[in-house]
C-alpha atoms as a PDB file:
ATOM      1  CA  UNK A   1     -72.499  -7.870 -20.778  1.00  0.00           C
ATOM      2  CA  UNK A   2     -69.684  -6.404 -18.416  1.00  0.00           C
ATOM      3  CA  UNK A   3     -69.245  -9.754 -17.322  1.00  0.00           C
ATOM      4  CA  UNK A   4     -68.276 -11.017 -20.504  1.00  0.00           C
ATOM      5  CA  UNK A   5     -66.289  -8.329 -21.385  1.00  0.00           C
ATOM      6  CA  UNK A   6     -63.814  -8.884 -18.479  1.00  0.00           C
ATOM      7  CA  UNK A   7     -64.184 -12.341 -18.902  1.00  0.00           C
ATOM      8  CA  UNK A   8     -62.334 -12.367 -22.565  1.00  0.00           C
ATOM      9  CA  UNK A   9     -60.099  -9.733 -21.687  1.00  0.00           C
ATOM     10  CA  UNK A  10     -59.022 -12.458 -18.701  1.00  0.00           C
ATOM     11  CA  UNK A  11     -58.489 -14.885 -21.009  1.00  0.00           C
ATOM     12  CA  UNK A  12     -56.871 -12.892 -23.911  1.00  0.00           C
ATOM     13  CA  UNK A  13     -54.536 -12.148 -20.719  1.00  0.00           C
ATOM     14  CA  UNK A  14     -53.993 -15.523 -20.295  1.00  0.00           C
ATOM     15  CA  UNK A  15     -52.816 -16.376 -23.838  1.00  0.00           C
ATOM     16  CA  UNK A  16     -50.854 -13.749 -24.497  1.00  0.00           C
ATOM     17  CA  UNK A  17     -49.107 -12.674 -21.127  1.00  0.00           C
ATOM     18  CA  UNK A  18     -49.324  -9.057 -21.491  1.00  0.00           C
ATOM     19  CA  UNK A  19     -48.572  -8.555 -17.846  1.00  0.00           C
ATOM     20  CA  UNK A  20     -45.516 -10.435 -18.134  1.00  0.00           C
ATOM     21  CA  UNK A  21     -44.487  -8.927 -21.638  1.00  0.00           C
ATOM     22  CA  UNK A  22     -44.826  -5.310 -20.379  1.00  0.00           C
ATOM     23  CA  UNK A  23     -43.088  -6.101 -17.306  1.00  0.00           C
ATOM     24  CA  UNK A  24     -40.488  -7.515 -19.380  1.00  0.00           C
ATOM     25  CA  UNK A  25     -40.325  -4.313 -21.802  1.00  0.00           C
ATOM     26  CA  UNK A  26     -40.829  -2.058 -18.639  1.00  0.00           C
ATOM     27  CA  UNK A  27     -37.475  -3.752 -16.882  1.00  0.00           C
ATOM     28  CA  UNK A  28     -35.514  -3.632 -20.410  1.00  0.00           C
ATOM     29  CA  UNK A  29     -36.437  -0.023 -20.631  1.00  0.00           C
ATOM     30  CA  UNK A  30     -35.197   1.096 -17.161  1.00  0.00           C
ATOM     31  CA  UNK A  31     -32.231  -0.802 -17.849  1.00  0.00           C
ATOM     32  CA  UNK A  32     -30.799   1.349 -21.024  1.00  0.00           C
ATOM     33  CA  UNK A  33     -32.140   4.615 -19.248  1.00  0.00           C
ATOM     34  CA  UNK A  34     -30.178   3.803 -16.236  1.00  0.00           C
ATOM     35  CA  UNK A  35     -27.141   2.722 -18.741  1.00  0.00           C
ATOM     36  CA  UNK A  36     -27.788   6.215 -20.746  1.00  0.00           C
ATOM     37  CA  UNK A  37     -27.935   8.201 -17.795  1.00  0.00           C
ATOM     38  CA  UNK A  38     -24.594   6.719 -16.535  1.00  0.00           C
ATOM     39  CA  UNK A  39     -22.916   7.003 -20.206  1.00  0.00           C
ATOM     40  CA  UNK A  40     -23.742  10.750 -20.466  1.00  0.00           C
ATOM     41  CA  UNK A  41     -23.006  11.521 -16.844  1.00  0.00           C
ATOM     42  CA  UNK A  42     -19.731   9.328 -16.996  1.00  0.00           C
ATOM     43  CA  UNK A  43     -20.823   7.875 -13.783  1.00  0.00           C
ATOM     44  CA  UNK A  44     -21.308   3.970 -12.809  1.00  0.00           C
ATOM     45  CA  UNK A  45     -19.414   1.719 -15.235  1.00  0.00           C
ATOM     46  CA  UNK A  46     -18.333   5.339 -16.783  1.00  0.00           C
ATOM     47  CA  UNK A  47     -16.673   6.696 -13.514  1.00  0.00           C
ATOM     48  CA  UNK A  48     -12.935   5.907 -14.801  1.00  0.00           C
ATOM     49  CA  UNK A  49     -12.964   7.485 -18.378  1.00  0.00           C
ATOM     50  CA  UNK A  50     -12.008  10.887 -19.020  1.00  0.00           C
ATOM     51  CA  UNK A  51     -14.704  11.415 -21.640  1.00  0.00           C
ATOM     52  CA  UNK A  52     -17.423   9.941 -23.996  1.00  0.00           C
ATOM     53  CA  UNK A  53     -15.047   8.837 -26.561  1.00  0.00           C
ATOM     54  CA  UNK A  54     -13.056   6.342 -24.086  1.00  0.00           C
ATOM     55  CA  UNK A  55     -16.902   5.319 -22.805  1.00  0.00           C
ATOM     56  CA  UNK A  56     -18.106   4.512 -25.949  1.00  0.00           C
ATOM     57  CA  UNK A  57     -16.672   1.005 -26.376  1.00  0.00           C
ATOM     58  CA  UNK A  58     -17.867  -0.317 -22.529  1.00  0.00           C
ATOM     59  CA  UNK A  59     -21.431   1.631 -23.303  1.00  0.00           C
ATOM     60  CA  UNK A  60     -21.820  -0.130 -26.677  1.00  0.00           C
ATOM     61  CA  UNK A  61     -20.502  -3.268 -24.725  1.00  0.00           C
ATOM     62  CA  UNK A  62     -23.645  -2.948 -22.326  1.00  0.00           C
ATOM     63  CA  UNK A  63     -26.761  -2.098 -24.606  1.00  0.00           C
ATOM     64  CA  UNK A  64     -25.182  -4.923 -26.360  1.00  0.00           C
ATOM     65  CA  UNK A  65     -25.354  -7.119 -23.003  1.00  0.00           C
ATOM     66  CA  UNK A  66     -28.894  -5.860 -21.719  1.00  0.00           C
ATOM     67  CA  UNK A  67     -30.539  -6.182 -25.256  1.00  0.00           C
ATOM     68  CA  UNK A  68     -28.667 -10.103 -25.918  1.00  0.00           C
ATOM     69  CA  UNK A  69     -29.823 -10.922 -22.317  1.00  0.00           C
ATOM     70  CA  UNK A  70     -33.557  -9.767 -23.027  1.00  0.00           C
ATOM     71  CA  UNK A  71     -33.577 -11.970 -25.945  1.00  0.00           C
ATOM     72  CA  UNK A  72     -32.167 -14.945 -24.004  1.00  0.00           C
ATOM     73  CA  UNK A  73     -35.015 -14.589 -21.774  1.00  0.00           C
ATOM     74  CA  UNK A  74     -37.608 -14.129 -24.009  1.00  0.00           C
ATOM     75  CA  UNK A  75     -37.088 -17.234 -26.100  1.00  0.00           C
ATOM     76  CA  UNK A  76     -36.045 -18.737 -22.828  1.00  0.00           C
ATOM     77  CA  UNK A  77     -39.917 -18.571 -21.466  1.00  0.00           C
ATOM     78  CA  UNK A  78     -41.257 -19.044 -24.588  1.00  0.00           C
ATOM     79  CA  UNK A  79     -39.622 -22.265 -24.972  1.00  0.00           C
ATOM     80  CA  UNK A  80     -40.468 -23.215 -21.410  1.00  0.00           C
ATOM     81  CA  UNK A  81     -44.251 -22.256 -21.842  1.00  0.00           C
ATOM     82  CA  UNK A  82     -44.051 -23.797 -25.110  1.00  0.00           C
ATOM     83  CA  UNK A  83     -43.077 -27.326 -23.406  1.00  0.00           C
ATOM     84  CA  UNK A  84     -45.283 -26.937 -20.394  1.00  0.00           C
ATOM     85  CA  UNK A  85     -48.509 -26.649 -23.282  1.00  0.00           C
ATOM     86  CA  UNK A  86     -47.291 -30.138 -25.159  1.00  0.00           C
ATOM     87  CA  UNK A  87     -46.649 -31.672 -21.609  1.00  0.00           C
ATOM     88  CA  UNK A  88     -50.406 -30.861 -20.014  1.00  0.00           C
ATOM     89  CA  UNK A  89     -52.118 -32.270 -23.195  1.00  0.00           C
END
């Protein structure tokens, strides 16, 4: 019974990529902390403004960057996988 258990949560694995999606969501989610942590400390990117208010416009500017480039990647491997699939049958 165990053995099928773990045999369709392999393949459930398989189809769906969770590894690979929470990887994904994992990196994504360091990425704004780390861009968060440097907006509120005005360090990093932040380092040259003399307060939020000047940072706002470069911090917006690089959620905005993180989140587009997430997407791009996303549909990026979805279209890849999605091709690989119609090429192997």
């Amino acid at each position: 019974m165990l053995g099928i258990i773990v045999s369709i949560g392999t393949g459930l694995n398989q189809i769906y990529k969770y590894e690979d999606q929470w990887m994904n969501y994992r990196r994504n989610a360091e990425l704004l902390k780390s861009e968060g942590e440097n907006f509120f400390g005005l360090g990093g990117a932040y380092r040259a403004s003399e307060n939020h208010e000047a940072a706002l416009r470069d911090f917006n500017t690089n959620v905005s960057n993180i989140k587009r480039q997430d997407v791009s990647n996303y549909f990026e491997k979805v279209v890849t996988q999605d091709k690989d699939k119609n090429a192997n049958h």
